[in-house]
Protein backbone atom coordinates (compact mmCIF):
# COMPACT_ATOMS: atom_id res chain seq x y z
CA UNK A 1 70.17 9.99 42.96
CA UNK A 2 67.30 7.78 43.10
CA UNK A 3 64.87 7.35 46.43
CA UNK A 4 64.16 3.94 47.20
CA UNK A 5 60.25 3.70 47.60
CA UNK A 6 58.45 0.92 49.46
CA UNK A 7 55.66 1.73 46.97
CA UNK A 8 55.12 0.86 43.75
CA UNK A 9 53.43 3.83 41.54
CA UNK A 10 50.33 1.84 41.32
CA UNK A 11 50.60 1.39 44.84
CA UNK A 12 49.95 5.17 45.14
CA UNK A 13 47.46 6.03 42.97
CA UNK A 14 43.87 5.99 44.57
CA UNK A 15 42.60 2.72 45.37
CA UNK A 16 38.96 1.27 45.86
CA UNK A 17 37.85 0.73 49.19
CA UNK A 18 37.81 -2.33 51.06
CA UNK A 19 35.27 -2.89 52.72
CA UNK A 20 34.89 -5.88 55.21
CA UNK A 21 32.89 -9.01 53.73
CA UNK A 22 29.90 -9.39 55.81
CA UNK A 23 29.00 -13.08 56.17
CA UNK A 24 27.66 -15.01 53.78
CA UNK A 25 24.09 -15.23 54.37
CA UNK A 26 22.69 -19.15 54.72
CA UNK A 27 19.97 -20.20 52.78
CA UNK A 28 17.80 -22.28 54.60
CA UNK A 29 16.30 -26.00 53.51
CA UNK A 30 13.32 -25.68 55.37
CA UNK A 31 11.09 -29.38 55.88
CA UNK A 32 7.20 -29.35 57.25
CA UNK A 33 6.48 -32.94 57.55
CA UNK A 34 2.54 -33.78 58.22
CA UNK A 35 1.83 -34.78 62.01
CA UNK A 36 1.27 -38.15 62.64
CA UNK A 37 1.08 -37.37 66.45
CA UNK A 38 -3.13 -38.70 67.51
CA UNK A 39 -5.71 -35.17 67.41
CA UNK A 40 -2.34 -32.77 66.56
CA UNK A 41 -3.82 -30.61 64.16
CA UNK A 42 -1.60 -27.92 64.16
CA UNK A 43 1.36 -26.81 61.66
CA UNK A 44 4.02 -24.81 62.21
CA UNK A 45 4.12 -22.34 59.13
CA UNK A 46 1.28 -20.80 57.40
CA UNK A 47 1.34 -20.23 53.69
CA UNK A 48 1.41 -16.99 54.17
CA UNK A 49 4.77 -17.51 56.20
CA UNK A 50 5.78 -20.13 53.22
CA UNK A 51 5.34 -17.34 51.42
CA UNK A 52 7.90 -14.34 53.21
CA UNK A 53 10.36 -17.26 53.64
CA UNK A 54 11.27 -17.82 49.59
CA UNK A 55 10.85 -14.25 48.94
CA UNK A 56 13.92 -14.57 51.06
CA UNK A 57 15.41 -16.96 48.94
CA UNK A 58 14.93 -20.07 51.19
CA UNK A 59 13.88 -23.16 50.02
CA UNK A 60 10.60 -25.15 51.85
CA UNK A 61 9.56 -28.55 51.48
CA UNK A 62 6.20 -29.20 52.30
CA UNK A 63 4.31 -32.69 53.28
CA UNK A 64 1.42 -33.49 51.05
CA UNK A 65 -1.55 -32.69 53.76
CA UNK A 66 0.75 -31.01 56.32
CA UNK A 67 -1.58 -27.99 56.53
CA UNK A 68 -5.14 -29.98 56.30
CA UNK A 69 -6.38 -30.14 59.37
CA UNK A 70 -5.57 -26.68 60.01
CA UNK A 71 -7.57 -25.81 56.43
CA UNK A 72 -4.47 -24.39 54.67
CA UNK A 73 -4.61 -27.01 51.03
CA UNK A 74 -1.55 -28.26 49.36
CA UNK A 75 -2.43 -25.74 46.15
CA UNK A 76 -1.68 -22.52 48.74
CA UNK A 77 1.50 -24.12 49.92
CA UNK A 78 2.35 -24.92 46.35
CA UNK A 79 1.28 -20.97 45.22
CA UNK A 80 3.39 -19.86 47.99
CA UNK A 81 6.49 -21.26 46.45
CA UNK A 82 6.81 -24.53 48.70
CA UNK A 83 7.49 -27.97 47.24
CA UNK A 84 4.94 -30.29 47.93
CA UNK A 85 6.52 -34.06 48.91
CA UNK A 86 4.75 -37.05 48.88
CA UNK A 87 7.61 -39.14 51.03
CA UNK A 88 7.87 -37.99 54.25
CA UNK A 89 11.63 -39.21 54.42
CA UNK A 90 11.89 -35.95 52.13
CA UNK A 91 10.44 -33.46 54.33
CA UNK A 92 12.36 -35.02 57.38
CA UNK A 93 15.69 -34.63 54.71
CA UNK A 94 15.75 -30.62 55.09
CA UNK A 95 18.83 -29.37 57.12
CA UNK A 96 16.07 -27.36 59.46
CA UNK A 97 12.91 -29.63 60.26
CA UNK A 98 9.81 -27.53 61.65
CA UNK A 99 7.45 -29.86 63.99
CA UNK A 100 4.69 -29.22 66.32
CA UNK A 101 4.43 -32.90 68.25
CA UNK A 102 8.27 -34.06 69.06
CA UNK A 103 9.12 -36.82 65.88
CA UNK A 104 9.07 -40.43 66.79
CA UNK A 105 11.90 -42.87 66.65
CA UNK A 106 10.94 -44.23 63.28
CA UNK A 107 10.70 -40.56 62.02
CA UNK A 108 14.34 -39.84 63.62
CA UNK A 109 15.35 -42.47 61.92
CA UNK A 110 14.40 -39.83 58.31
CA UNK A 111 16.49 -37.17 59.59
CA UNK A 112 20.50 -36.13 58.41
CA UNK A 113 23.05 -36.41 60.43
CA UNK A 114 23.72 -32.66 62.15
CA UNK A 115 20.52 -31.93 60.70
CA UNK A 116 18.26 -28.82 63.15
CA UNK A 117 14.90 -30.06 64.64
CA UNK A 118 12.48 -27.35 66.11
CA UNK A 119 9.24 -28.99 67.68
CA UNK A 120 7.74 -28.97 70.98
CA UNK A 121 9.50 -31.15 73.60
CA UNK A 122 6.77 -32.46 76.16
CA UNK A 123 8.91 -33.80 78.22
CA UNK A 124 6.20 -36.09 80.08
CA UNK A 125 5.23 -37.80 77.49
CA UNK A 126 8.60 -38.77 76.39
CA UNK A 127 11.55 -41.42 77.29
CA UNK A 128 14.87 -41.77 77.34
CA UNK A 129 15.05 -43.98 73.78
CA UNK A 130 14.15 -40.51 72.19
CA UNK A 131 16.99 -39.04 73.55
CA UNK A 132 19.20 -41.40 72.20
CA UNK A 133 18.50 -41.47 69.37
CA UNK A 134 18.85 -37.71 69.03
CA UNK A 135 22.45 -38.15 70.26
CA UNK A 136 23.41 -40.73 68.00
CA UNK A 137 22.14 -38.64 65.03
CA UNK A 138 24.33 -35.57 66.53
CA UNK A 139 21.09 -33.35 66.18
CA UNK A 140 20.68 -29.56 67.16
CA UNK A 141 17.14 -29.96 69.10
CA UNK A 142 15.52 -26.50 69.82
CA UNK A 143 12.36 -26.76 72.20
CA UNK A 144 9.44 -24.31 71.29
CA UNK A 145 8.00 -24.57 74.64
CA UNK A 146 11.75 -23.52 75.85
CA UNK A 147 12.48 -20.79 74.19
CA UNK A 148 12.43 -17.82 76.33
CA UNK A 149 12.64 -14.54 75.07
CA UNK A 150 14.70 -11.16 76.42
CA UNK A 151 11.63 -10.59 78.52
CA UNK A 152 11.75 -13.48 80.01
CA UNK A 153 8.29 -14.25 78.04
CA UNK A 154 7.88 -17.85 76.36
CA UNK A 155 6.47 -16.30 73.37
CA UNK A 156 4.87 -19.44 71.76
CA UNK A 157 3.57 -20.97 75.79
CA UNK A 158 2.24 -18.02 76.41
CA UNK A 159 0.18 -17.52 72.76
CA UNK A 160 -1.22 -20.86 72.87
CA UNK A 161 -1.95 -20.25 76.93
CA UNK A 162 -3.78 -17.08 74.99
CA UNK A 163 -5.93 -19.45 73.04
CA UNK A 164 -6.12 -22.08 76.10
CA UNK A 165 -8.02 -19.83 78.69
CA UNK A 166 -10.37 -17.91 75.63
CA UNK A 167 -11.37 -21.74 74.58
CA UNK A 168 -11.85 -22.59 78.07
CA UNK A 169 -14.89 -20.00 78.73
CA UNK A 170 -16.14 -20.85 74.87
CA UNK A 171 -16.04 -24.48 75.20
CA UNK A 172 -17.62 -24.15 78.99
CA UNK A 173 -20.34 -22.07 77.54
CA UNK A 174 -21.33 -25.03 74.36
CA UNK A 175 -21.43 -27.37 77.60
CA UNK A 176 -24.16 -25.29 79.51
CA UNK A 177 -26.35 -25.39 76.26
CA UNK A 178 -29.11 -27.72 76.56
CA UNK A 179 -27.67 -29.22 72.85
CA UNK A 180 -24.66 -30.71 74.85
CA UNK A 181 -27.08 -32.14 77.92
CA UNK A 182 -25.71 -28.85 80.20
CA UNK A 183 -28.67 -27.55 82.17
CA UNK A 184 -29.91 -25.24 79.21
CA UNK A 185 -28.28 -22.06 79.96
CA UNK A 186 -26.61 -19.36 77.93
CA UNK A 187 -23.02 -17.58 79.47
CA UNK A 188 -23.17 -14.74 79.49
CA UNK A 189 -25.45 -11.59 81.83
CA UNK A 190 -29.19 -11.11 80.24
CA UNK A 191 -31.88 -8.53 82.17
CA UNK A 192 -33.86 -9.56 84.52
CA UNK A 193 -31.48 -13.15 84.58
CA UNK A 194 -28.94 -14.06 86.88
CA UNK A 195 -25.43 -13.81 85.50
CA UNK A 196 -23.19 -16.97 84.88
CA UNK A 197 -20.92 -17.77 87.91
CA UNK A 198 -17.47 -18.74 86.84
CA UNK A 199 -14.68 -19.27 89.50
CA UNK A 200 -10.75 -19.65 87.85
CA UNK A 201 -8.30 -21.32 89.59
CA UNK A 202 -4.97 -20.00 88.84
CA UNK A 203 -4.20 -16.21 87.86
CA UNK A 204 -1.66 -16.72 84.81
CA UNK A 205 -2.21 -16.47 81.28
CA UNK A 206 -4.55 -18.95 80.71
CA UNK A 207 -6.39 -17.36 83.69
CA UNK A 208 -6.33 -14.23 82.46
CA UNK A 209 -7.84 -14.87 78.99
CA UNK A 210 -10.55 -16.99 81.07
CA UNK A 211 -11.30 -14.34 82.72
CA UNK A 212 -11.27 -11.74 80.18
CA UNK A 213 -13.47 -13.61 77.94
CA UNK A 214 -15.70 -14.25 81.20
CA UNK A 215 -15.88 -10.68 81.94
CA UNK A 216 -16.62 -9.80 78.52
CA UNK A 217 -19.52 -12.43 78.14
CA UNK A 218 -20.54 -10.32 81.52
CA UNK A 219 -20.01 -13.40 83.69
CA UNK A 220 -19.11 -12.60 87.71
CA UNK A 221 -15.90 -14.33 88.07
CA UNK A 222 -13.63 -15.35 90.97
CA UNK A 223 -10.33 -15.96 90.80
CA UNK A 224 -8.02 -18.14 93.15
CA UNK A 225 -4.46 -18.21 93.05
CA UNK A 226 -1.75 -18.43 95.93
CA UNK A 227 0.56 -15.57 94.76
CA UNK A 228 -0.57 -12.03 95.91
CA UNK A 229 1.66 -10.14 92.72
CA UNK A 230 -0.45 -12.46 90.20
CA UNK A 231 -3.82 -11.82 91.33
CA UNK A 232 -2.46 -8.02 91.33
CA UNK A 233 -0.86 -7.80 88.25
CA UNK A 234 -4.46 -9.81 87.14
CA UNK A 235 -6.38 -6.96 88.22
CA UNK A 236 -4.33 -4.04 86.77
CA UNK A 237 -4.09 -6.11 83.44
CA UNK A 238 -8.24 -6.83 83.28
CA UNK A 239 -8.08 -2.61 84.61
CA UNK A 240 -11.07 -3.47 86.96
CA UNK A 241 -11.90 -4.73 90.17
CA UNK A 242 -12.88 -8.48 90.27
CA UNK A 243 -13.05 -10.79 93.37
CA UNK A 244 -9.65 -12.10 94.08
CA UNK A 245 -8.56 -14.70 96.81
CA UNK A 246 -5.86 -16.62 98.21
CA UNK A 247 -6.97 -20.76 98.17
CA UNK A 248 -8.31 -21.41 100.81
CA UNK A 249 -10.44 -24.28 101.45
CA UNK A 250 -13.20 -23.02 103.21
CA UNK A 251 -13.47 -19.70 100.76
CA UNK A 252 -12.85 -22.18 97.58
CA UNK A 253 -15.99 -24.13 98.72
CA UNK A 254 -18.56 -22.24 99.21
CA UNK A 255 -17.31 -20.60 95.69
CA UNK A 256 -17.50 -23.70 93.94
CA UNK A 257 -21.08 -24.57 95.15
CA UNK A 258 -22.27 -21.36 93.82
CA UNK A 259 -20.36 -21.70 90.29
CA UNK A 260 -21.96 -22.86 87.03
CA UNK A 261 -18.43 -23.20 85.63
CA UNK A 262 -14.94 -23.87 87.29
CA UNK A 263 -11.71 -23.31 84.92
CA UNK A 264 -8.41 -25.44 86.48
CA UNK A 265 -5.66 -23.30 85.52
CA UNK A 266 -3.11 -23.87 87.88
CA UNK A 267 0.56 -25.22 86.52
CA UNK A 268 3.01 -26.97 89.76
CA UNK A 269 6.94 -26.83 88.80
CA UNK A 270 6.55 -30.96 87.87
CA UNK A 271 2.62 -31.48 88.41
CA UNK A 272 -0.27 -29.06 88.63
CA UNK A 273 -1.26 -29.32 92.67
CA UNK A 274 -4.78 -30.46 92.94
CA UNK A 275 -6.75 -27.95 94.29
CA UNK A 276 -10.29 -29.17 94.53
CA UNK A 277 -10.97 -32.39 96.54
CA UNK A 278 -13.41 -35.24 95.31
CA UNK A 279 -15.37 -34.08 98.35
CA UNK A 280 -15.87 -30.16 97.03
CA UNK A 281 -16.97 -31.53 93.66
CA UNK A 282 -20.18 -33.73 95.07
CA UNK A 283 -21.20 -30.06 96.65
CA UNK A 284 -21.23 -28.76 92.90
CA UNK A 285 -24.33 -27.97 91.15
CA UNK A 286 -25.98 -30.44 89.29
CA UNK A 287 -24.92 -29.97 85.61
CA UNK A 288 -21.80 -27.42 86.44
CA UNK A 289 -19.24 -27.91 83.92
CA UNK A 290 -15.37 -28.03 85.17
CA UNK A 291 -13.04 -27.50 82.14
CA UNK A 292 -9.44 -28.45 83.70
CA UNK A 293 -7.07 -26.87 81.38
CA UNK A 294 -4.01 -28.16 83.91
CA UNK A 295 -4.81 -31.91 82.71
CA UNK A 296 -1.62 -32.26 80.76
CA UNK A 297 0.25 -31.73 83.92
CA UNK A 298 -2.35 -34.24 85.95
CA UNK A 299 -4.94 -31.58 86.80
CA UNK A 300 -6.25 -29.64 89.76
CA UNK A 301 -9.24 -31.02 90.00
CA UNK A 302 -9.41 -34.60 92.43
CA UNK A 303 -12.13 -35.69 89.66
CA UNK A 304 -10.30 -35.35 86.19
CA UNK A 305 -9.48 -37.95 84.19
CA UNK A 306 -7.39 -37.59 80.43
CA UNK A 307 -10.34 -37.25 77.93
CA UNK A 308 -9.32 -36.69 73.96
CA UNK A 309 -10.90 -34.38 71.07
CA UNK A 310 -13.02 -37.12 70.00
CA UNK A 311 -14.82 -37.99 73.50
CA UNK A 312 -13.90 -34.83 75.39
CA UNK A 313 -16.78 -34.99 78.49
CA UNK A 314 -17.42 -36.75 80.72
CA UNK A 315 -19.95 -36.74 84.24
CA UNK A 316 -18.96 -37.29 88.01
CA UNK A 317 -20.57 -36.50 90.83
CA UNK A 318 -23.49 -34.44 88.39
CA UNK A 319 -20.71 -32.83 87.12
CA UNK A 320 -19.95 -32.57 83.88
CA UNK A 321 -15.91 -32.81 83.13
CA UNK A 322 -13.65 -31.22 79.87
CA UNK A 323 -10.08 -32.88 80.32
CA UNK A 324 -8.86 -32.50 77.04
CA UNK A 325 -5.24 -31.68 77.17
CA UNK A 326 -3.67 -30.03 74.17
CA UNK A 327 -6.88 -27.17 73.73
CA UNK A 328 -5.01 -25.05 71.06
CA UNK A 329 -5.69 -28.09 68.60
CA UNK A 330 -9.32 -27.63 68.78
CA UNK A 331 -8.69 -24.42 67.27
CA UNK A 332 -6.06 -25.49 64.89
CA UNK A 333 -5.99 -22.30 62.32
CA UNK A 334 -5.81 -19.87 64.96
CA UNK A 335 -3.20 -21.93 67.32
CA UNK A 336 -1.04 -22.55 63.20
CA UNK A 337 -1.38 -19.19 62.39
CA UNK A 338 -0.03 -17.93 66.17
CA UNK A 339 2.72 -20.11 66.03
CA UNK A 340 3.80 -19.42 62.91
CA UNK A 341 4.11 -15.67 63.37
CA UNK A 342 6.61 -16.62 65.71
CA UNK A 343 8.62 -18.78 64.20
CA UNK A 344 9.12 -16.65 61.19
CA UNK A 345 11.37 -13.67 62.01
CA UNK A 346 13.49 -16.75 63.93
CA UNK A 347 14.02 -18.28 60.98
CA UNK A 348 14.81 -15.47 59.03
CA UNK A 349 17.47 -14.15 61.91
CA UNK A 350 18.99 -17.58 61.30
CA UNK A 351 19.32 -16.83 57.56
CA UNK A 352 20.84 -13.36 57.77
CA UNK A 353 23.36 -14.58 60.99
CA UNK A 354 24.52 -17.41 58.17
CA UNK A 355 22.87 -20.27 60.08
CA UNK A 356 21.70 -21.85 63.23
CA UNK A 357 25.29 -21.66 65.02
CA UNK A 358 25.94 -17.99 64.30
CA UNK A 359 22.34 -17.26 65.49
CA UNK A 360 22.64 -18.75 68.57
CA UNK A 361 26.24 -17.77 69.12
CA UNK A 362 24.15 -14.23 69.37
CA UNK A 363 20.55 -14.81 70.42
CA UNK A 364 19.58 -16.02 73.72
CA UNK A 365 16.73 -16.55 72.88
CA UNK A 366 17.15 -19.79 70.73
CA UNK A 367 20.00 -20.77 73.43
CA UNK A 368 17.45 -20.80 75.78
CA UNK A 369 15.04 -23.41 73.68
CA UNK A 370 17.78 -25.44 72.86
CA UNK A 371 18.19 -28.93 74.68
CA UNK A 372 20.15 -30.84 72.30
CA UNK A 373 23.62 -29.17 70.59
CA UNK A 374 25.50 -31.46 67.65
CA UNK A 375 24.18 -34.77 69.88
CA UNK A 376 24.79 -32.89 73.21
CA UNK A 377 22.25 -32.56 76.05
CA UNK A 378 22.29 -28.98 76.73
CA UNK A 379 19.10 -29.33 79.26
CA UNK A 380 19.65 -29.71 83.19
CA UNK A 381 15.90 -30.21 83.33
CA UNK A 382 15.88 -33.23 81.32
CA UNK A 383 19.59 -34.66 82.18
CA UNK A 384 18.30 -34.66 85.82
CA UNK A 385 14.64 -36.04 85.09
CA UNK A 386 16.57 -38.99 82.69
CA UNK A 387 19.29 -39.29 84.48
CA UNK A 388 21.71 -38.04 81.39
CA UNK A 389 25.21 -36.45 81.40
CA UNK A 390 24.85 -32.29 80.62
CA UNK A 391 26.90 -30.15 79.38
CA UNK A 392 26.45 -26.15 79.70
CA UNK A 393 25.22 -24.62 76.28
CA UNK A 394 27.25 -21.71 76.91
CA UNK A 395 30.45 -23.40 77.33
CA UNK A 396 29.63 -24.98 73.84
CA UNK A 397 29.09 -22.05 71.79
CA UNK A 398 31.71 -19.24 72.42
């Protein structure tokens, strides 16, 4: 009598395992188009980063002179396994384009349909048009000075606010020199001479890397800020004693009449407060320098005015003023090289998730930086400041 078996015999001999497929991983089309944005000399990916990112088996396509101004040559790019375009529509082509200055409309226009755009959003300087045309394209917009890691640290704000207050003290102490008509002196604490008075307004990063620098130059320094935690977490961070205080106007002036060099470095929620009135500048010193690193934000001090790269001083009151907004730039290598240390692992997560939608399905992080999702605004910030309809990125990607 024969036993019906739901098996066939091959059915019960050993079999090979199956495993689950992981998911394909994406290769990425990665575009560096040069910057056509006035003094941005920055780029977003060193060769060196070029480099890790085809090892990987992704794909970059490189702007002839993208890396100039930041003294990384076509040749390394080229060595480093990029292709080197001489059409900027081909760089803007890539299904991930890599900015430091937000594109224009005209170089919108370049970019695919559904295409990924990671750049800096500076959402002062821009207008609703730019929006638009975003939408209309359907683009994925992620905002490097959004993106907000698990810390709750902007990673890429907070290196170039690194670079910002360092620059500040260096670019304050080329002003003193009698070679840029400062009143002759050197920064810094030599025997027998008084030392350099600095005061800082504002106790964040920037004001912390001013006043490390300061401090290390062996400057006494002062530093003003309205939040008792950030002057405290200042001190235990420098791990010495300095001279702290809340602002107060009284306190703040007799400071600033004593100071060879002030550092603004004070950011408001929509406009840096101004701290210093018109009225505490004229009791400056003659030939103090102010270096007011809030400027792109309107600046603390009552005196500043917007001054650019090429004509960065200028004097009020016998006061000699840096407003230069955008500081990293000066210091383009460092500021390309900082940023780009950042973006790589990013774009490599995106690669091994199988693309930008799986990553951010799983990282915060790059949820956090986004504003713009397939043509959705994904940003209260800027649907309230342009008066735009929002949607909730979370509700988008489940």
């Amino acid at each position: 009598m024969s036993h019906y078996s739901p098996f066939s015999k091959a059915d019960l001999l050993p079999q090979e395992e199956m495993l689950e497929i992981k998911k394909q991983k994406g290769e990425l089309l990665i575009g560096l188009p040069k910057e056509t944005f006035t003094e941005e000399k920055r780029v977003c990916l060193t060769p060196d980063a070029v480099g890790a990112l085809v090892a990987h088996g992704h794909r970059v396509v490189v702007e002839t002179g993208a890396g100039n101004n930041a003294n990384f040559t076509d040749s390394e790019y080229s060595e480093a396994g990029a292709k080197i375009s001489y059409d900027p529509k081909e760089a803007f082509g890539c299904n991930i384009i890599l900015k430091v200055a937000p594109p224009t409309e005209n170089e919108i226009e370049y970019i695919n349909p559904q295409s990924v755009l990671i750049s800096a959003l500076q959402l002062k300087t821009q207008t609703k048009k730019y929006f638009e045309c975003l939408a209309k394209k359907r683009i994925t917009a992620v905002a490097f000075d959004y993106i907000k890691d698990e810390h709750g640290v902007y990673p890429i704000v907070k290196s170039l606010s690194e670079i910002a207050g360092t620059a500040a003290i260096l670019i304050a102490g080329e002003l003193m020199s009698g070679v840029s008509k400062g009143n002759g002196l050197l920064f810094g604490n030599i025997g027998g001479v008084a030392p350099t008075d600095v005061v800082i307004l504002g106790a964040g990063t920037v004001g912390e890397y001013a006043a490390r620098s300061a401090i290390g130059m062996g400057a006494r320094v002062k530093v003003f800020d309205n939040s008792i935690t950030k002057l405290r977490k200042l001190q235990h961070a420098l791990n010495m004693p300095i001279y702290t205080s809340t602002i107060q106007p009284k306190t703040l002036s007799k400071a600033l009449m004593r100071c060879d060099v002030a550092i603004g470095a004070i950011r408001g929620k929509n406009r840096s407060p101004v701290i210093v009135s018109e009225e505490m500048i004229e009791q400056m010193k003659e030939g103090a320098v102010i270096v007011d690193v809030s400027i792109d934000r309107g600046g603390c001090f009552e005196s500043s005015m917007l001054t650019s790269h090429s004509k960065p001083t200028f004097q009020k009151h016998g006061v000699i003023h840096y407003c230069v907004p955008n500081i990293p730039s000066r210091y383009a290598r460092t500021a390309s090289v900082s940023i780009s240390n950042i973006f790589t692992p990013y774009l490599l997560e995106i690669a091994e998730e199988g693309g930008f939608e799986n990553a951010a399905r799983f990282d915060k992080t790059l949820r956090n930086g986004m504003y713009f999702y397939h043509g959705i605004l994904t940003n209260r910030t800027v649907a309230d400041w342009f008066d735009l309809p929002f949607r909730d990125i979370n509700l988008l990607i489940i």
